[in-house]
Every structure is written in C-alpha cells, then in structure tokens.
Protein backbone atom coordinates (compact mmCIF):
# COMPACT_ATOMS: atom_id res chain seq x y z
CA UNK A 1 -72.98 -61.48 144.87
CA UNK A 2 -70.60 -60.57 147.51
CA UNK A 3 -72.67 -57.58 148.46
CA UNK A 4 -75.55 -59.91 149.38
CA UNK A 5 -73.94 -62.00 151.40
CA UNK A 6 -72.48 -59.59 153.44
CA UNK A 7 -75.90 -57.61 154.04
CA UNK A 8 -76.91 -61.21 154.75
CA UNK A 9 -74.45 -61.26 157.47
CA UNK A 10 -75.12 -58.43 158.70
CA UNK A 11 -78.67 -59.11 158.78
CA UNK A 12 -77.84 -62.26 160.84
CA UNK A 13 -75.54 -60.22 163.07
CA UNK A 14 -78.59 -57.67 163.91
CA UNK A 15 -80.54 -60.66 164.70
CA UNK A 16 -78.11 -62.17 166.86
CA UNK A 17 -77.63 -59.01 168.90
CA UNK A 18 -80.94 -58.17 169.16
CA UNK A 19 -81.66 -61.78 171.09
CA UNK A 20 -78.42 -61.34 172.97
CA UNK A 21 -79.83 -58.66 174.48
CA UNK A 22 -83.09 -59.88 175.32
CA UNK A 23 -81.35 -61.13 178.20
CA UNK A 24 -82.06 -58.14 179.36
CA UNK A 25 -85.41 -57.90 179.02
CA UNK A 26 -87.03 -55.69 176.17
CA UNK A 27 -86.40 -52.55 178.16
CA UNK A 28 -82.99 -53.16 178.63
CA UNK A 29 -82.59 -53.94 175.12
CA UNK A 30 -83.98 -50.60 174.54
CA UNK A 31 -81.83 -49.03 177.21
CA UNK A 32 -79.02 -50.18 175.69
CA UNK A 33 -79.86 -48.75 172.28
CA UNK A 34 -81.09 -45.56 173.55
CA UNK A 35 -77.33 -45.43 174.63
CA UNK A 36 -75.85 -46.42 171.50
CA UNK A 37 -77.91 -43.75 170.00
CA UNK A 38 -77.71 -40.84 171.89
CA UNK A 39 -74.10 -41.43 173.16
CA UNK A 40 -72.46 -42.56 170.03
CA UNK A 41 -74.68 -41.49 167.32
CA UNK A 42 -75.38 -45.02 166.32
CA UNK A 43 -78.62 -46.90 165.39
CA UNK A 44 -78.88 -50.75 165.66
CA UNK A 45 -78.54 -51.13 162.31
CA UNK A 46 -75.21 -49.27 162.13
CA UNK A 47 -73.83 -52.25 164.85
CA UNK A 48 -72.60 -54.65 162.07
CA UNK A 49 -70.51 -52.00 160.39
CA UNK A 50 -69.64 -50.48 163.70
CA UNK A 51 -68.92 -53.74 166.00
CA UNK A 52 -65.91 -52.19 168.19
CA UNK A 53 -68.38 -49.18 169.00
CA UNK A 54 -70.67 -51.62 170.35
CA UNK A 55 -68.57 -53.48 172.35
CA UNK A 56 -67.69 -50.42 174.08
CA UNK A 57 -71.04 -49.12 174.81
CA UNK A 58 -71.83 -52.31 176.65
CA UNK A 59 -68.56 -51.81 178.52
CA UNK A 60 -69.61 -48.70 179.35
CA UNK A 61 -72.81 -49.81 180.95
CA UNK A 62 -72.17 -53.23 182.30
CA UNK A 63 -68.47 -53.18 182.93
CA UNK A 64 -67.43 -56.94 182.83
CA UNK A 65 -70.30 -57.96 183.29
CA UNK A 66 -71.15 -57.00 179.28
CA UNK A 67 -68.71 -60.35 178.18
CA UNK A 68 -71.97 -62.32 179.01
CA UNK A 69 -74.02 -60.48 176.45
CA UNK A 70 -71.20 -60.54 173.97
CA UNK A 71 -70.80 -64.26 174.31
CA UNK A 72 -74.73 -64.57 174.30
CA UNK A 73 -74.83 -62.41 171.12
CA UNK A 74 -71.80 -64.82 169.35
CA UNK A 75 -73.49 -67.99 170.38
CA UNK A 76 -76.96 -66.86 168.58
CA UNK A 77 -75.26 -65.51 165.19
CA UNK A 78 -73.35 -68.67 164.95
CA UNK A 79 -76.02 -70.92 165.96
CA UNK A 80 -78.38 -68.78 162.97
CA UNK A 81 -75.22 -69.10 160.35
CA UNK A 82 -75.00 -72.94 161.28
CA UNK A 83 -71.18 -72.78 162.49
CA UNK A 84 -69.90 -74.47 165.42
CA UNK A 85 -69.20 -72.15 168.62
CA UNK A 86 -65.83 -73.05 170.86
CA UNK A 87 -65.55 -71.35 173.89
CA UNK A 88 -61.85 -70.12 174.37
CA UNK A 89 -60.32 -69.11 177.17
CA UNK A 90 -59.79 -65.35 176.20
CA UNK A 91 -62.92 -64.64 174.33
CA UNK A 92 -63.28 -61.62 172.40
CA UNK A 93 -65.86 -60.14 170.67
CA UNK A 94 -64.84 -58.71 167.67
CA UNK A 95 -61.90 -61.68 166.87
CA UNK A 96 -65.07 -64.51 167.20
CA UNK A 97 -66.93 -62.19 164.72
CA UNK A 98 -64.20 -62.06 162.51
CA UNK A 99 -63.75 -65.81 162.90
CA UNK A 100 -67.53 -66.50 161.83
CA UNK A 101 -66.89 -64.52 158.54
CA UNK A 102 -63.55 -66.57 157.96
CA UNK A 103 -65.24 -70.02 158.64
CA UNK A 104 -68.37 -68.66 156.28
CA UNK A 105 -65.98 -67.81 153.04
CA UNK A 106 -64.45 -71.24 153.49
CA UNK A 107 -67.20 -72.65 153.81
CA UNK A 108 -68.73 -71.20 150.63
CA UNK A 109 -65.06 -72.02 148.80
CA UNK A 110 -65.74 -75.91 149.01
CA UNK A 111 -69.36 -75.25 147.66
C-alpha cells in the first residue's frame, strides 16, 4: 500500500514538473530534459527519485532565474495533491517537496 502511494506521488510530481516547465514553452521543456539527460544521465522519470539533481540542472541553465520554475512546479503538484501552498520567504525546492509528503501522511493518518 505504501508503494502505491508513493509511485502515486511521484506520478503527481512528474506531472507537476512537466507543467512547470511549460512555462517555457514545449521546446524549452525539451531543452531542459535534453540537459538532464545528456548531462546527468537522467530521464524525466528519474526526477522524483532524483529531486536535488534537478534542481541543479535548472540552476545550471537559468541561474536564479530557475526559482520561478521551481515555485511554478510546487504550486502545480500541490494544487494536483489538493494541499494548500504558502509562499515563504526563503523558498526551497526540495524542503516544500518534503513538506507536501509530510502534510500527505498526516493527512492520510486522520483518514
């Protein structure tokens, strides 16, 4: 039972990131997995087991600029998992993923 629901999250989570970077347009979407694939040796579907590796790709393409997609990316997998987003001040990546699995297990504790 576990197992599902984490391949359902992760499911979710290649969703999410694969409308977060829309923003870019499909061929920028493609860019940017080209890049994860020929630079890191990682397919989209590796992303959910390999979040930190994305994060740095998109660093490594957009600079800053990539905490736009990352925030883009969060706001779509927690809209899709039906959690409320808060912007914080500092946001980070992988800590608001971690926080969306947290908020999920409680969730599913008080079912």
């Amino acid at each position: 039972m576990k197992q599902q629901k984490a391949v359902a999250f992760e499911k979710i989570l290649m969703e999410a990131v694969d409308e977060g970077l829309l923003m870019l347009g499909e061929s920028g979407r493609d860019v940017v997995y080209f890049r994860l694939r020929h630079s890191y040796a990682l397919s989209k579907e590796d992303v959910p087991a390999h979040p930190e590796i994305f994060v740095e790709c998109l660093e490594k393409i957009f600079g800053s600029g990539s905490r736009v997609i990352e925030k883009a990316i969060i706001k779509s997998l927690y809209s899709k998992l039906g959690l409320e987003y808060v912007e914080k001040k500092n946001f980070d990546f992988l800590e608001c993923l971690n926080e969306a699995k947290t908020q999920l297990k409680k969730f599913e504790l008080k079912v």
